[in-house]
N, C-alpha and C. Protein backbone atom coordinates (compact mmCIF):
# COMPACT_ATOMS: atom_id res chain seq x y z
N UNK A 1 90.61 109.84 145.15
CA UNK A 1 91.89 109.23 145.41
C UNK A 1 92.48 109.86 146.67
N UNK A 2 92.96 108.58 147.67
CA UNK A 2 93.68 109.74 148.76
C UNK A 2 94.75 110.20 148.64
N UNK A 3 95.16 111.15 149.63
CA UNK A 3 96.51 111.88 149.62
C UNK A 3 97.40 111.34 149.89
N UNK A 4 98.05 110.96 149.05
CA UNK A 4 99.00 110.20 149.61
C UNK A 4 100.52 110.64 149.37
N UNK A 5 101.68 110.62 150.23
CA UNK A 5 102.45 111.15 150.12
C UNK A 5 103.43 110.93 149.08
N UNK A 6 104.22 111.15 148.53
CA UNK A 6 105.05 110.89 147.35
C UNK A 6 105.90 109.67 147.59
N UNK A 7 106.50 108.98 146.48
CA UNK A 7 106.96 108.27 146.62
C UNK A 7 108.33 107.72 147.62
N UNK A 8 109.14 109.07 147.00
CA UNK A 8 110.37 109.09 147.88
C UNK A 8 110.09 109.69 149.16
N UNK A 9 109.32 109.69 149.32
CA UNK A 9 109.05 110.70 151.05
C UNK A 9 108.47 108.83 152.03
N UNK A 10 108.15 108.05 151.29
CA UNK A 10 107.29 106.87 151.57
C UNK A 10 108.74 106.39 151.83
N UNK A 11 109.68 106.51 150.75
CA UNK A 11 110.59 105.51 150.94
C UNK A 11 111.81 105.98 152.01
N UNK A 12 111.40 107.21 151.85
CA UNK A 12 112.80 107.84 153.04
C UNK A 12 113.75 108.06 152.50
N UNK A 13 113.91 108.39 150.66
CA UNK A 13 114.64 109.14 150.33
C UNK A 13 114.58 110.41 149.85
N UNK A 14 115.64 111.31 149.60
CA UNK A 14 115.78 112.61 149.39
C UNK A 14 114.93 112.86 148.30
N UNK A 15 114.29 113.90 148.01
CA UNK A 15 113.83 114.57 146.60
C UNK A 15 114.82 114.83 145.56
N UNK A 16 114.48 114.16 144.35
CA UNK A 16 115.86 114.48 143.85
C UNK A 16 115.07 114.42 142.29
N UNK A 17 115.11 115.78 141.53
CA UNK A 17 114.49 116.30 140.68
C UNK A 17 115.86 116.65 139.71
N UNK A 18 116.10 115.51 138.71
CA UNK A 18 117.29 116.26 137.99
C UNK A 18 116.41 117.03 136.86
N UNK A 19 117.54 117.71 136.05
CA UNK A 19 116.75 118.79 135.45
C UNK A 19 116.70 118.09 134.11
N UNK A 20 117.23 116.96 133.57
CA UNK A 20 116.84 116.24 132.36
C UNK A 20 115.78 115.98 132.12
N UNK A 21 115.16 115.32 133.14
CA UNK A 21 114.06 114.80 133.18
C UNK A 21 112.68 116.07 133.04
N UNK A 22 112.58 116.91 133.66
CA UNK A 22 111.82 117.56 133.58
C UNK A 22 111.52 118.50 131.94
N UNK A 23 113.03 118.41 131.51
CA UNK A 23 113.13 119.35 130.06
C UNK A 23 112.96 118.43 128.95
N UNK A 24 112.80 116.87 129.45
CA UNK A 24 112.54 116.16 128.73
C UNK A 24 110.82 115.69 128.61
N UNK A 25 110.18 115.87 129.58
CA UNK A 25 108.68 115.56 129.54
C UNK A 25 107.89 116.80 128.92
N UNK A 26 108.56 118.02 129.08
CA UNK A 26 108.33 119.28 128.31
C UNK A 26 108.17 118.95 126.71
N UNK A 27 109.41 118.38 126.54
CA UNK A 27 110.13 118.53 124.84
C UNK A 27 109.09 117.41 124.55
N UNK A 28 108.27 116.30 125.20
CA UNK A 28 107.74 115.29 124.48
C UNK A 28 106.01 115.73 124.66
N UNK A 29 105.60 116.61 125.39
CA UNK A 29 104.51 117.15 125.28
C UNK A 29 104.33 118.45 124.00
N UNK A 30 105.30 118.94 124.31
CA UNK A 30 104.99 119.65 123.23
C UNK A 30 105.25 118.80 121.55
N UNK A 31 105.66 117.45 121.38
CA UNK A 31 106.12 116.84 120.33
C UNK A 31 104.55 115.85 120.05
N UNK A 32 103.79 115.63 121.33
CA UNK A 32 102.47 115.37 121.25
C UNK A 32 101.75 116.52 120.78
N UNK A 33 101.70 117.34 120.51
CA UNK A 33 101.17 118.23 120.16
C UNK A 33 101.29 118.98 118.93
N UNK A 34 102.54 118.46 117.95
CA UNK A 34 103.24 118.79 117.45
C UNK A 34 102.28 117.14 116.04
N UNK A 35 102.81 116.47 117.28
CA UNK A 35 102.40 115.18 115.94
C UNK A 35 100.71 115.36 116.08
N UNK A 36 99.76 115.59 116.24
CA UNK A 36 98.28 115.80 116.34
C UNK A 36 98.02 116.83 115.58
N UNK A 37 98.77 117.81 115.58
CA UNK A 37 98.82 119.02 114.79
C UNK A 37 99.07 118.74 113.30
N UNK A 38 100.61 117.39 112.98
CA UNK A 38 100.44 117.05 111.94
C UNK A 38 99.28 115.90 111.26
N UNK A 39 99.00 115.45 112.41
CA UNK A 39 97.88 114.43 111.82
C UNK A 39 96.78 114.74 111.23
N UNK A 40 96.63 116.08 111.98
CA UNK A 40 95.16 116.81 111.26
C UNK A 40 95.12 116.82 110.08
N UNK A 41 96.63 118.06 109.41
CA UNK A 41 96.27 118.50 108.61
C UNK A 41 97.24 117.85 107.37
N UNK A 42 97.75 116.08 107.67
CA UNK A 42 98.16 115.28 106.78
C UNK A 42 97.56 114.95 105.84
N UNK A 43 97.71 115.13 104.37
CA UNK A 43 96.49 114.36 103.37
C UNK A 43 96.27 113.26 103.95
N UNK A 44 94.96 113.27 102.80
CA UNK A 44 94.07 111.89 103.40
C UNK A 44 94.29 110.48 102.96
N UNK A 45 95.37 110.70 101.79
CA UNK A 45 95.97 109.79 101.16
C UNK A 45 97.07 108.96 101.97
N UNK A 46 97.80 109.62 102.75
CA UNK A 46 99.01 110.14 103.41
C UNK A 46 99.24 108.32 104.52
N UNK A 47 98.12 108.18 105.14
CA UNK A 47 98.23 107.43 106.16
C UNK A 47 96.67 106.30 105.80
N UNK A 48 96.93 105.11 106.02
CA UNK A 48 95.80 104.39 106.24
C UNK A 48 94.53 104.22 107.57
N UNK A 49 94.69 105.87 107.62
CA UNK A 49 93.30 106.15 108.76
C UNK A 49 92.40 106.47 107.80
N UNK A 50 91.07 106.36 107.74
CA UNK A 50 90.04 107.54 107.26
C UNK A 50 90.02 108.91 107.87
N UNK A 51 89.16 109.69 107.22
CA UNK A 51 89.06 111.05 107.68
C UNK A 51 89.01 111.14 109.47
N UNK A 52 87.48 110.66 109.68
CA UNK A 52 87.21 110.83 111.23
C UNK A 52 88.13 110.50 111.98
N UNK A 53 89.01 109.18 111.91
CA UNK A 53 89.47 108.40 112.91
C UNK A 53 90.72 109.35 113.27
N UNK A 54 91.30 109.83 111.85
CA UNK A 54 93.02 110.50 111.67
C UNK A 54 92.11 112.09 112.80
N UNK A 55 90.95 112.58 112.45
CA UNK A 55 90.99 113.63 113.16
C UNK A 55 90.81 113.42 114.63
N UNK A 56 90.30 112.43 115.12
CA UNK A 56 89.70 112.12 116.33
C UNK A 56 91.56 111.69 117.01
N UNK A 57 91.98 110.96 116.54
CA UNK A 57 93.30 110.53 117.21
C UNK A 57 94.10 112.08 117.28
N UNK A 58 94.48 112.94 115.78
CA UNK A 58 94.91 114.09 115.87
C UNK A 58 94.59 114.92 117.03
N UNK A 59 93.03 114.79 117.74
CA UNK A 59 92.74 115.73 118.90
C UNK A 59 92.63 115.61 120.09
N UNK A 60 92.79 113.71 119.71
CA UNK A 60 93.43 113.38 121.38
C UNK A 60 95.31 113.56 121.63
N UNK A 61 95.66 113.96 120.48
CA UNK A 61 96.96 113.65 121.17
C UNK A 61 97.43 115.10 121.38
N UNK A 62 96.57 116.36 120.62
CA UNK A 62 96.92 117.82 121.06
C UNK A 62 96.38 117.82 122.42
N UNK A 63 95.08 117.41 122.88
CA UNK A 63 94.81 117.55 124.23
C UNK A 63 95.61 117.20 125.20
N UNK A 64 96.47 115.63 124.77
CA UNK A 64 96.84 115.00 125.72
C UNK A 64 98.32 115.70 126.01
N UNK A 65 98.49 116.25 125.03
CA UNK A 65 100.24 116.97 125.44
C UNK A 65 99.96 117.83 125.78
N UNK A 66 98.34 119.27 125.90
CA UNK A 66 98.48 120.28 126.41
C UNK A 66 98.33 119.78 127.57
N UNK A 67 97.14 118.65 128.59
CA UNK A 67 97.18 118.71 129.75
C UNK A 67 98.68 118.29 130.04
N UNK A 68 99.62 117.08 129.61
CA UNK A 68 100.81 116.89 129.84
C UNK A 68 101.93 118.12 130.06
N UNK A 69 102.35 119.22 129.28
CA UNK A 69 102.65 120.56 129.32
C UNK A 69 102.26 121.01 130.57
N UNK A 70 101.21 120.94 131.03
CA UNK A 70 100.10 121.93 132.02
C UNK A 70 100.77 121.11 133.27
N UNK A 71 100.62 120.22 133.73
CA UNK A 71 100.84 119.41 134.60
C UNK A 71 102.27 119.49 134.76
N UNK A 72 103.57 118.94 134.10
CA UNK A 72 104.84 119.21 134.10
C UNK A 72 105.30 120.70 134.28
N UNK A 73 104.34 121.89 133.73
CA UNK A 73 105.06 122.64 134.16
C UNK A 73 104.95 123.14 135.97
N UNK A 74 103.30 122.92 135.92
CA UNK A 74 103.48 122.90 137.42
C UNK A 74 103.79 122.14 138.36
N UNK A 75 104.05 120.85 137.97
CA UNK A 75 104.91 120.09 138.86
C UNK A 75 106.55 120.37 138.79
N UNK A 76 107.07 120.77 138.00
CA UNK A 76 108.42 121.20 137.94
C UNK A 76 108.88 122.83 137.64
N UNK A 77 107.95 123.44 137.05
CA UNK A 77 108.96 125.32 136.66
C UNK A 77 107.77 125.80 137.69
N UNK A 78 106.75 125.63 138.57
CA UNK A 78 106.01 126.85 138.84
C UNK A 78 106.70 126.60 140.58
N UNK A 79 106.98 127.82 141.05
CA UNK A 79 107.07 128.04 142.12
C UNK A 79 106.07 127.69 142.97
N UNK A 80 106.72 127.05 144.65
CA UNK A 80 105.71 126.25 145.20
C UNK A 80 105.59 127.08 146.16
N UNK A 81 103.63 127.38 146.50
CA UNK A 81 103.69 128.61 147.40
C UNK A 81 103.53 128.01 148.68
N UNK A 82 104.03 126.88 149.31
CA UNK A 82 104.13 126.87 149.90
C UNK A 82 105.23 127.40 150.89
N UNK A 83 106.20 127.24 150.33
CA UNK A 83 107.78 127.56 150.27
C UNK A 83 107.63 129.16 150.27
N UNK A 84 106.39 129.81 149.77
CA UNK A 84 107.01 131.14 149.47
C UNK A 84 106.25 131.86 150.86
N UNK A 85 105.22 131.23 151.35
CA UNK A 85 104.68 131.60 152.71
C UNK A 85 105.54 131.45 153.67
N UNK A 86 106.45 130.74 154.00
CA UNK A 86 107.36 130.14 155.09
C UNK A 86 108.42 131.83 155.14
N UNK A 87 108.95 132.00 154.01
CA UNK A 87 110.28 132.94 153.97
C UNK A 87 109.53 134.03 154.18
């Protein structure tokens, strides 16, 4: 995929990162992770999955909120070294 520049930089507006948004893609990754965690270990009675399917969905959705987590935090809490070479 090429590099391509961000959206608002395309459009010629400002960067504008409110902080809702970011504490909110946090709170729903970790809630993916949270519901996979319960899916695992939900009886088997509990839901109309079978065994395999309830575990296989349960371990896509812990994966999918840790890379989600992983990604949000370094797109929003990790310091950008670029910024830290300049000063």
């Amino acid at each position: 995929m090429p590099d391509l520049p961000p959206t608002h930089e395309r459009l010629g507006q400002p960067n504008r990162q409110p902080g809702l948004i970011r504490y909110f893609t946090l709170f729903m990754s970790v809630l993916y992770v949270v519901l996979g965690i319960y899916l695992w270990f939900v009886p088997a009675g509990t839901l109309s999955l079978g065994e395999t399917p309830r575990q296989l969905l349960a371990a896509v959705f812990v994966f999918y909120g840790i890379i989600r987590f992983v990604r949000t935090y370094q797109l929003h809490f990790s310091k950008n070294r670029d910024e830290d070479d300049a000063r």
